[in-house]
Protein backbone atom coordinates (compact mmCIF):
# COMPACT_ATOMS: atom_id res chain seq x y z
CA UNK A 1 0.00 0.00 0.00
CA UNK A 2 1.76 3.42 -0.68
CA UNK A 3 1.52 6.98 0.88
CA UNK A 4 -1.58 8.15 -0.80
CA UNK A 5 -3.88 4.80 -0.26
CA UNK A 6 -2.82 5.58 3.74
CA UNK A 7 -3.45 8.97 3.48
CA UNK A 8 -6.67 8.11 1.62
CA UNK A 9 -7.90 5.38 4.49
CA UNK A 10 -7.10 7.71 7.02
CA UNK A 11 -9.46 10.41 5.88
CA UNK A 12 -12.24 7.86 5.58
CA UNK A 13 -11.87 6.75 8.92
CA UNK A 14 -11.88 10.19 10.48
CA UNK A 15 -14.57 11.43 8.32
CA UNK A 16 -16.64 8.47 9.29
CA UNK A 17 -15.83 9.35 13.54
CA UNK A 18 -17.22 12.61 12.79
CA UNK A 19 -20.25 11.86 11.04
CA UNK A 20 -20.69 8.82 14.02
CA UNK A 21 -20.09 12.25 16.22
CA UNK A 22 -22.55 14.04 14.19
CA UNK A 23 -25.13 11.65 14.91
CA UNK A 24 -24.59 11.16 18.60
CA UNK A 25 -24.77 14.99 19.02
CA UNK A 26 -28.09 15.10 16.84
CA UNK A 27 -29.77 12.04 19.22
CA UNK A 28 -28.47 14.25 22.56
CA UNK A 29 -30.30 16.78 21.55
CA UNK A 30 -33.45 15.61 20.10
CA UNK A 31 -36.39 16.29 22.76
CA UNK A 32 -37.10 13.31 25.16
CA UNK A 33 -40.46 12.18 24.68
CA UNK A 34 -43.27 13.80 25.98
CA UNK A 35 -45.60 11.49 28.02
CA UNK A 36 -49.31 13.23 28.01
CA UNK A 37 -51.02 13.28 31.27
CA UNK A 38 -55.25 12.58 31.26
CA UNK A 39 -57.92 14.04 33.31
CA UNK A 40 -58.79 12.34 36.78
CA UNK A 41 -62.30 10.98 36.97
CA UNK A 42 -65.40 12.84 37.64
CA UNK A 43 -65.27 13.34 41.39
CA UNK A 44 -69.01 14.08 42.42
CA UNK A 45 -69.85 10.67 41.71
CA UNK A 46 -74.20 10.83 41.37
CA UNK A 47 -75.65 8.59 43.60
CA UNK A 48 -77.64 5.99 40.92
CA UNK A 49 -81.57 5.85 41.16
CA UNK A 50 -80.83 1.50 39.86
CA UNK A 51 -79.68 -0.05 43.01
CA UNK A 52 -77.70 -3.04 41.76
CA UNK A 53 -78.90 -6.79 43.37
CA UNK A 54 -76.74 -7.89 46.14
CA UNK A 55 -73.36 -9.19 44.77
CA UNK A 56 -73.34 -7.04 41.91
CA UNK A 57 -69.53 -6.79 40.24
CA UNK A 58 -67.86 -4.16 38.39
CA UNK A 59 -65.56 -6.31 36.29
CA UNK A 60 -63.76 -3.30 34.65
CA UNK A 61 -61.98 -1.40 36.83
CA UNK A 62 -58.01 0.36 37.17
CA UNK A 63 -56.58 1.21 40.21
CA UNK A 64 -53.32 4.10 39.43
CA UNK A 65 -51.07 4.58 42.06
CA UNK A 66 -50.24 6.06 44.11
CA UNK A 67 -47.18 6.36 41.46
CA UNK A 68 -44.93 6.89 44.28
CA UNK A 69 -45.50 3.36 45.70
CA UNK A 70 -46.68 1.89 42.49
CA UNK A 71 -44.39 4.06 39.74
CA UNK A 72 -45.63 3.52 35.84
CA UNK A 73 -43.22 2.32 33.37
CA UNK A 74 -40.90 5.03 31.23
CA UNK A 75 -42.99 3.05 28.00
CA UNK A 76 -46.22 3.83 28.77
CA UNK A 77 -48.27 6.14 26.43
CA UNK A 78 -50.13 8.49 29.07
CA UNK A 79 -49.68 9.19 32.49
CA UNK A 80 -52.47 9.35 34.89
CA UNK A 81 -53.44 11.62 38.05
CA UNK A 82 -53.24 8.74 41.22
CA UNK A 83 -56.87 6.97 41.50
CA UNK A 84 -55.73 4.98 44.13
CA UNK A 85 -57.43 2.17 46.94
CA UNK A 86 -59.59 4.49 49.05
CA UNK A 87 -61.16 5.97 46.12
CA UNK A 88 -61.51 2.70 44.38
CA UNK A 89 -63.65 1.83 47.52
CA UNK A 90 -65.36 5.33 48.12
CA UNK A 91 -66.78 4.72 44.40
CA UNK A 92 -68.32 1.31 45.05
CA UNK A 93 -69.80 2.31 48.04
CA UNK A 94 -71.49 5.22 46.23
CA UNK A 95 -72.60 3.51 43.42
CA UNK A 96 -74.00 0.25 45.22
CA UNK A 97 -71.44 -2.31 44.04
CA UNK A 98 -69.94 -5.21 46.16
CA UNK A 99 -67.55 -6.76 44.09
CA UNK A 100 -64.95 -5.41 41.52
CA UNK A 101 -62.69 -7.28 38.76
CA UNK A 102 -59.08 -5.28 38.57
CA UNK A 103 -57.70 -4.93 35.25
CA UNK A 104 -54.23 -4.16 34.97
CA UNK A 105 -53.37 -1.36 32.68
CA UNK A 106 -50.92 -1.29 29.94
CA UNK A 107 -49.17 1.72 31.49
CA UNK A 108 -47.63 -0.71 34.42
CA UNK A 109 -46.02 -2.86 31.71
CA UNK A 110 -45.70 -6.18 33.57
CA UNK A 111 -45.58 -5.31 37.16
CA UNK A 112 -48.68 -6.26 38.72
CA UNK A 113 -48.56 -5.50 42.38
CA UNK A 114 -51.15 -2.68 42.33
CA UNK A 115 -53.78 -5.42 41.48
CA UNK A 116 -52.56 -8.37 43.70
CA UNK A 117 -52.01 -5.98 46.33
CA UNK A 118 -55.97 -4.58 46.38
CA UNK A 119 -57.30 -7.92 46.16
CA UNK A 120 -55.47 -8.81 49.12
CA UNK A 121 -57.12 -6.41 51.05
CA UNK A 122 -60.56 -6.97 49.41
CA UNK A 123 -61.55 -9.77 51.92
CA UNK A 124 -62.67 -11.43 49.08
CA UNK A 125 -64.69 -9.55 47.33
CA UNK A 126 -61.88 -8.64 44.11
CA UNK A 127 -60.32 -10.30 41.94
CA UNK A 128 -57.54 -9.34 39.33
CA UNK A 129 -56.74 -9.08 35.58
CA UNK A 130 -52.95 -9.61 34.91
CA UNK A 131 -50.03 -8.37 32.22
CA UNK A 132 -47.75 -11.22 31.82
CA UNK A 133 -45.78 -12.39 28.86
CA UNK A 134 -42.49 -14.30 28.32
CA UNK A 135 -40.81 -12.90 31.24
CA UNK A 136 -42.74 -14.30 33.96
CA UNK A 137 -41.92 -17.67 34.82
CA UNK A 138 -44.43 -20.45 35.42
CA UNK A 139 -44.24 -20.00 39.27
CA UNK A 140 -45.10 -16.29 39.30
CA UNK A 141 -48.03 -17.17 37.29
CA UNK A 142 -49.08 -19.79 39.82
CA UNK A 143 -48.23 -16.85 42.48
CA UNK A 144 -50.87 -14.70 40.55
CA UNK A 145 -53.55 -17.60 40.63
CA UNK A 146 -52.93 -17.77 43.94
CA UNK A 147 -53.15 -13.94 44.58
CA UNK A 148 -56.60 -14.19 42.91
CA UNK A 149 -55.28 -12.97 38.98
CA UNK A 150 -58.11 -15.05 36.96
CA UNK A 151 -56.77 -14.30 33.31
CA UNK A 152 -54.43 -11.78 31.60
CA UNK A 153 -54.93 -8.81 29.13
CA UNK A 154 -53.73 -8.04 25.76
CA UNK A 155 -54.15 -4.70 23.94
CA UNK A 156 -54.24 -4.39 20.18
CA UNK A 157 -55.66 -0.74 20.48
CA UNK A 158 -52.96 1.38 18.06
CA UNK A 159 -52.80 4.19 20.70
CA UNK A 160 -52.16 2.02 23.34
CA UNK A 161 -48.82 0.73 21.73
CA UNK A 162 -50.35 -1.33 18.59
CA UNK A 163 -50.26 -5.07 18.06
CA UNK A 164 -48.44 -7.88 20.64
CA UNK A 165 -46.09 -10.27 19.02
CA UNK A 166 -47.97 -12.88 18.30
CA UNK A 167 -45.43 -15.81 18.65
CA UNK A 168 -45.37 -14.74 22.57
CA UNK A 169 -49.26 -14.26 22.34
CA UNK A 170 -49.43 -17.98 21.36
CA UNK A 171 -47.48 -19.12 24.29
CA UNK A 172 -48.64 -17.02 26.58
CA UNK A 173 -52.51 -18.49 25.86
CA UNK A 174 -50.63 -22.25 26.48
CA UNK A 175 -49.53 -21.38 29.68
CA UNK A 176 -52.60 -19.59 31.14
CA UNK A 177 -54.62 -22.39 29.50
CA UNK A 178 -53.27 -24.49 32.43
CA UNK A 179 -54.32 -22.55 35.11
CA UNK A 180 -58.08 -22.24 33.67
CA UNK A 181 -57.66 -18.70 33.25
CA UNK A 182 -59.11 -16.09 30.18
CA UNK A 183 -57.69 -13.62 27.75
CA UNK A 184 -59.25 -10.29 27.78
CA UNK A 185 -58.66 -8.50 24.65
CA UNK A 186 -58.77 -4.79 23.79
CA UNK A 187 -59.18 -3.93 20.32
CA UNK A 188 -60.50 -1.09 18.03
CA UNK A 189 -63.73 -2.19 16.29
CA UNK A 190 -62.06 -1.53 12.82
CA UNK A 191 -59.63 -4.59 13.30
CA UNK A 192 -61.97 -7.20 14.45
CA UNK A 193 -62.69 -8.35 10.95
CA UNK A 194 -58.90 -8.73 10.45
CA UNK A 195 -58.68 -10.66 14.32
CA UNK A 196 -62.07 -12.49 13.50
CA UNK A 197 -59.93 -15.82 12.33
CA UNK A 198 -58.02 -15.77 15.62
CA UNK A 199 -60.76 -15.44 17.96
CA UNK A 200 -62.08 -18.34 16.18
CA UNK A 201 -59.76 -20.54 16.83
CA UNK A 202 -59.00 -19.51 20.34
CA UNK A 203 -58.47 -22.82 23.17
CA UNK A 204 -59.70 -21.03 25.82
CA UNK A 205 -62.50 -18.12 27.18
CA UNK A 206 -61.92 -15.04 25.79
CA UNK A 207 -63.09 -11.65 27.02
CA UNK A 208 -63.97 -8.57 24.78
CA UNK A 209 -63.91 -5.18 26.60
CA UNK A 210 -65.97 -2.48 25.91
CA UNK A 211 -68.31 -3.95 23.42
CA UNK A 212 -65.57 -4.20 20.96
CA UNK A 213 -65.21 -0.70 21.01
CA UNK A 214 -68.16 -0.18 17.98
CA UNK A 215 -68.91 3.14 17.13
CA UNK A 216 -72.68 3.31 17.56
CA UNK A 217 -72.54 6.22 14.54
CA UNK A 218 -72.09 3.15 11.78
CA UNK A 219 -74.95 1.36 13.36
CA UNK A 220 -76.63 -2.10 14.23
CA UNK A 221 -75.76 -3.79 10.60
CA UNK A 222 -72.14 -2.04 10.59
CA UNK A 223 -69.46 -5.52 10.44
CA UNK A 224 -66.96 -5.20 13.33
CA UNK A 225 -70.89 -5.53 15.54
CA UNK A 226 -71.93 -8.08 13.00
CA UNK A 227 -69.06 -10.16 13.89
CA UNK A 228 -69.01 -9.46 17.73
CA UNK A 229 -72.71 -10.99 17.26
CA UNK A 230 -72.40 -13.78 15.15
CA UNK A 231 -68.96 -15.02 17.87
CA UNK A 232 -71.73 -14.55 20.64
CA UNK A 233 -73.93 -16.70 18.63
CA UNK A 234 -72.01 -19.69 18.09
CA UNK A 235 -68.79 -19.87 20.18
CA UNK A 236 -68.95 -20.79 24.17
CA UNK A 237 -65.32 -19.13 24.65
CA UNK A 238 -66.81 -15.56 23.54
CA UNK A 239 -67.81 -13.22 26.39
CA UNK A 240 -68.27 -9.44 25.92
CA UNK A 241 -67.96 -6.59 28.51
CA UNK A 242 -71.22 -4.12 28.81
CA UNK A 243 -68.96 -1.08 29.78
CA UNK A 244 -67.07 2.22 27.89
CA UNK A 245 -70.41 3.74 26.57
CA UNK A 246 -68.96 7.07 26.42
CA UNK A 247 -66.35 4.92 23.96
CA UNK A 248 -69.04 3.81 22.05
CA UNK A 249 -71.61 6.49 22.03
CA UNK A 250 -71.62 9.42 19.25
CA UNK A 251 -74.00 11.75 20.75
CA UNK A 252 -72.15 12.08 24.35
CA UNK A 253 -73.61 12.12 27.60
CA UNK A 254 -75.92 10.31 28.93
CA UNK A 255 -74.71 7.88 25.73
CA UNK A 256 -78.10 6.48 25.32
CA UNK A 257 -77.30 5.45 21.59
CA UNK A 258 -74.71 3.19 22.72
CA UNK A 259 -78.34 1.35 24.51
CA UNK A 260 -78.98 -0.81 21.39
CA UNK A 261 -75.96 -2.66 21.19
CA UNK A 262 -75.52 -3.64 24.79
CA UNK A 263 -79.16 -4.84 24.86
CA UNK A 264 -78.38 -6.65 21.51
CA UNK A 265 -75.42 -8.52 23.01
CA UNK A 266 -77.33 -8.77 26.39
CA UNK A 267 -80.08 -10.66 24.07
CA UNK A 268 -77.58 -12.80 22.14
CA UNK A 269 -76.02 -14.69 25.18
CA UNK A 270 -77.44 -13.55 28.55
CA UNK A 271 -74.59 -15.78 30.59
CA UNK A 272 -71.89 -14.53 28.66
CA UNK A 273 -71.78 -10.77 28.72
CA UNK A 274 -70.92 -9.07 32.09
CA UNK A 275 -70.62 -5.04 33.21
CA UNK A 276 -68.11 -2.72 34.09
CA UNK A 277 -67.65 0.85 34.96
CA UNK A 278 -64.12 1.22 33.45
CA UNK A 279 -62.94 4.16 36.35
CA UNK A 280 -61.18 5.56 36.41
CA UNK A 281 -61.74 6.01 32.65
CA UNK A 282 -58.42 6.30 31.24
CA UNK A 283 -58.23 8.40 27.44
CA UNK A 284 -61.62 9.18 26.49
CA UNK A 285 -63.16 11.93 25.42
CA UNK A 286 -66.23 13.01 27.68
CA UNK A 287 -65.71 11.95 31.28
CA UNK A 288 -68.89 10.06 32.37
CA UNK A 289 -70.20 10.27 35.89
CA UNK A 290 -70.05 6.64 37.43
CA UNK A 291 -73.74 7.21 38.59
CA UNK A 292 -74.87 7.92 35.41
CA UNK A 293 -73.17 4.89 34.15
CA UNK A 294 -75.04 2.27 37.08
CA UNK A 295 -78.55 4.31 36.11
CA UNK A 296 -77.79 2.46 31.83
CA UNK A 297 -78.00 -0.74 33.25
CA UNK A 298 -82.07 -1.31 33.20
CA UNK A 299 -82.04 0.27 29.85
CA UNK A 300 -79.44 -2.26 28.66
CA UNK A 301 -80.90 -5.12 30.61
CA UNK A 302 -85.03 -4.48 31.56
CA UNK A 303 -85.16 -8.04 32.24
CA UNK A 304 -84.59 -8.25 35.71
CA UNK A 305 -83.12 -11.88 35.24
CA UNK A 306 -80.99 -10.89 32.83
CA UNK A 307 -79.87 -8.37 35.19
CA UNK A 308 -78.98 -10.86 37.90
CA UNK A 309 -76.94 -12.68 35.48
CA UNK A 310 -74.82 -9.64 34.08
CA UNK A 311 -74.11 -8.46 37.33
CA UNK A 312 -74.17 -11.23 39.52
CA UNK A 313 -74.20 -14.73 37.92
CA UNK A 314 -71.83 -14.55 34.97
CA UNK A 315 -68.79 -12.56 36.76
CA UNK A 316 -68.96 -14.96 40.23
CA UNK A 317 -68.77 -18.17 37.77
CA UNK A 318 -65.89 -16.43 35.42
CA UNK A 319 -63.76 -14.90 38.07
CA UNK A 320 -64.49 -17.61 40.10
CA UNK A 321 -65.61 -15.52 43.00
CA UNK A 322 -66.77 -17.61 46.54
CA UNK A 323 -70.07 -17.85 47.49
């Protein structure tokens, strides 16, 4: 090699430092991510004219915080004000509800001692929705069942962080499968044509909140409800979750239009739908009063029967709840 080939090499080398240089410089600068906070809930919860039966169950329901005890992980998408314990309880006291499923939300990653930790002060009377994926070994799922964790969550809502992988999805069904637990699943109403194949084929009970999110402006006949029906219909796994009207509705408050499609999922398969209030009502757009919420119920359900069953019958026998 002579002078100028070194010379040459040299050059490239430092020109490529700087440009490596460059880039660092570029990424320490670049703002860090900004992390939007949400509104708390209402706070002057109504007091419901409905007074639930006796062992009614919200089976939709966060508890956040407090952060300092309980901190959120750095990937989370929004950041919530504390809606801790003693307001979890305040509400069900106000609203006339004994019993109360805790779903884990996505913003706690896979850390679930918020939830294990209420139900073991709930004398009972909760029980618990879990994140767990790869990471969790077989024990600390049998810790969960233990701790009163009755199935496991799975968002495929795109501002929530998007799709799972679905390799650990698969395994992660396997493993629950053995403990007799569900899958509750989270989607946007516009991909449940495109999930429709693998709810089909799904081993075990499987859980769809919020009414599969349907936007009650597209109607009865729209497909993503069409779908949600015809699984009711024909596959024992399927349940459905009576709750996020406000998510739903596309008139606002007091979300009446979302009425027709909880009644027509109520109708479909009385022992497989069940109700929740979804407080502290993480990202949506008009904040519903909890009271107002309780007072839908005999509009969705004016079959008292039916009643018993969403609030009562169908959540003891899914969450396995004693006596």
């Amino acid at each position: 090699m002579n002078r100028r080939d070194v010379l040459n090499k040299l050059a490239a080398v430092a020109g490529a430092g700087l440009a490596l240089t460059a880039v660092a410089s570029r990424a320490a600068d670049a703002p860090a991510k900004v992390i939007p906070m949400i509104p708390p809930p209402d706070p002057n919860t109504r007091t419901p004219k409905f007074q639930a039966p006796p062992g009614s169950c919200d089976t939709h329901t966060h508890i956040f915080g407090p952060a300092a005890r309980y901190p959120y992980s750095p990937k989370r998408s929004y950041t919530p004000p504390d809606a801790g314990l003693d307001d979890f309880r305040a509400l069900h006291a106000k609203i006339g509800i004994d019993r109360a499923v805790i779903v884990n939300a996505s913003l706690y990653g896979d850390d679930n001692r918020v939830v294990v930790d209420a139900i073991a002060a709930s004398a009972g009377r909760y029980r618990g929705i879990a994140n767990v994926g790869d990471r969790i070994s077989d024990a600390e799922l049998l810790a969960l069942d233990r701790g009163g964790i009755r199935g496991c969550r799975f968002n495929f809502v795109k501002h929530l962080g998007g799709f799972p992988d679905m390799a650990e999805f698969d395994r992660t069904i396997k493993r629950i499968a053995r403990l007799g637990w569900h899958v509750d699943l989270h989607f946007d109403a516009i991909d449940l044509p495109e999930f429709y194949p693998l709810l089909d084929r799904l081993p075990i009970p499987y859980l769809i909140d919020h009414m599969g999110r349907v936007q009650a402006k597209d109607g009865l006949e729209q497909k993503p409800f069409k779908i949600l029906v015809d699984l009711l219909q024909r596959d024992n796994n399927c349940h459905v979750k009576i709750s996020g009207p406000e998510r739903v509705s596309s008139q606002g408050a007091p979300f009446h239009d979302a009425v027709p499609f909880a009644r027509r999922l109520i109708e479909t398969a009385p022992d497989r739908v069940i109700w929740g209030t979804d407080w502290p009502h993480p990202n949506v757009q008009t904040m519903p009063n909890d009271g107002d919420l309780v007072d839908l119920i005999p509009l969705y359900a004016p079959d008292p029967a039916n009643r018993q069953r969403l609030l009562v019958d169908n959540p003891m026998r899914l969450y396995r709840f004693e006596g």
